[in-house]
Protein backbone atom coordinates (compact mmCIF):
# COMPACT_ATOMS: atom_id res chain seq x y z
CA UNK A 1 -0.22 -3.43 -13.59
CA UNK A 2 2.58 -5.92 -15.01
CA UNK A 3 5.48 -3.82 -14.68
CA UNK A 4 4.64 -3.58 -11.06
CA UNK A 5 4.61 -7.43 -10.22
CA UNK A 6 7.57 -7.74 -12.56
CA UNK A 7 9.59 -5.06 -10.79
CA UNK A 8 8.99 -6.64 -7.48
CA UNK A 9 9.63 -10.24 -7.85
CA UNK A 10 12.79 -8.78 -9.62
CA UNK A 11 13.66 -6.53 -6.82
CA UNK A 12 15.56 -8.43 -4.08
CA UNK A 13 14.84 -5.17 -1.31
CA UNK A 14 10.90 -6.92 -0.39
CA UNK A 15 10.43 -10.18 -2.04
CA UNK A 16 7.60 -10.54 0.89
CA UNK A 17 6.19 -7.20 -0.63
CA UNK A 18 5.93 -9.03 -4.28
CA UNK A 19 3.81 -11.46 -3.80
CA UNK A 20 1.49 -9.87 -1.02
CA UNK A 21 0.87 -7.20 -3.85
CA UNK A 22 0.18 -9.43 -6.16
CA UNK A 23 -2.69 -11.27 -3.78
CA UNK A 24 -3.83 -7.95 -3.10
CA UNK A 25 -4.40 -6.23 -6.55
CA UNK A 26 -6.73 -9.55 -7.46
């Protein structure tokens, strides 16, 4: 579940995805 927060706030494409994801998997 790491590597999926980690690719996101590293990906530049949806850094409104990264964090919304991260809310929503706690």
């Amino acid at each position: 579940m790491k590597a999926l927060p980690s690719q996101g706030l590293e990906s530049p494409s949806i850094p409104t995805a990264s964090p919304l994801l991260i809310v929503y998997i706690f």
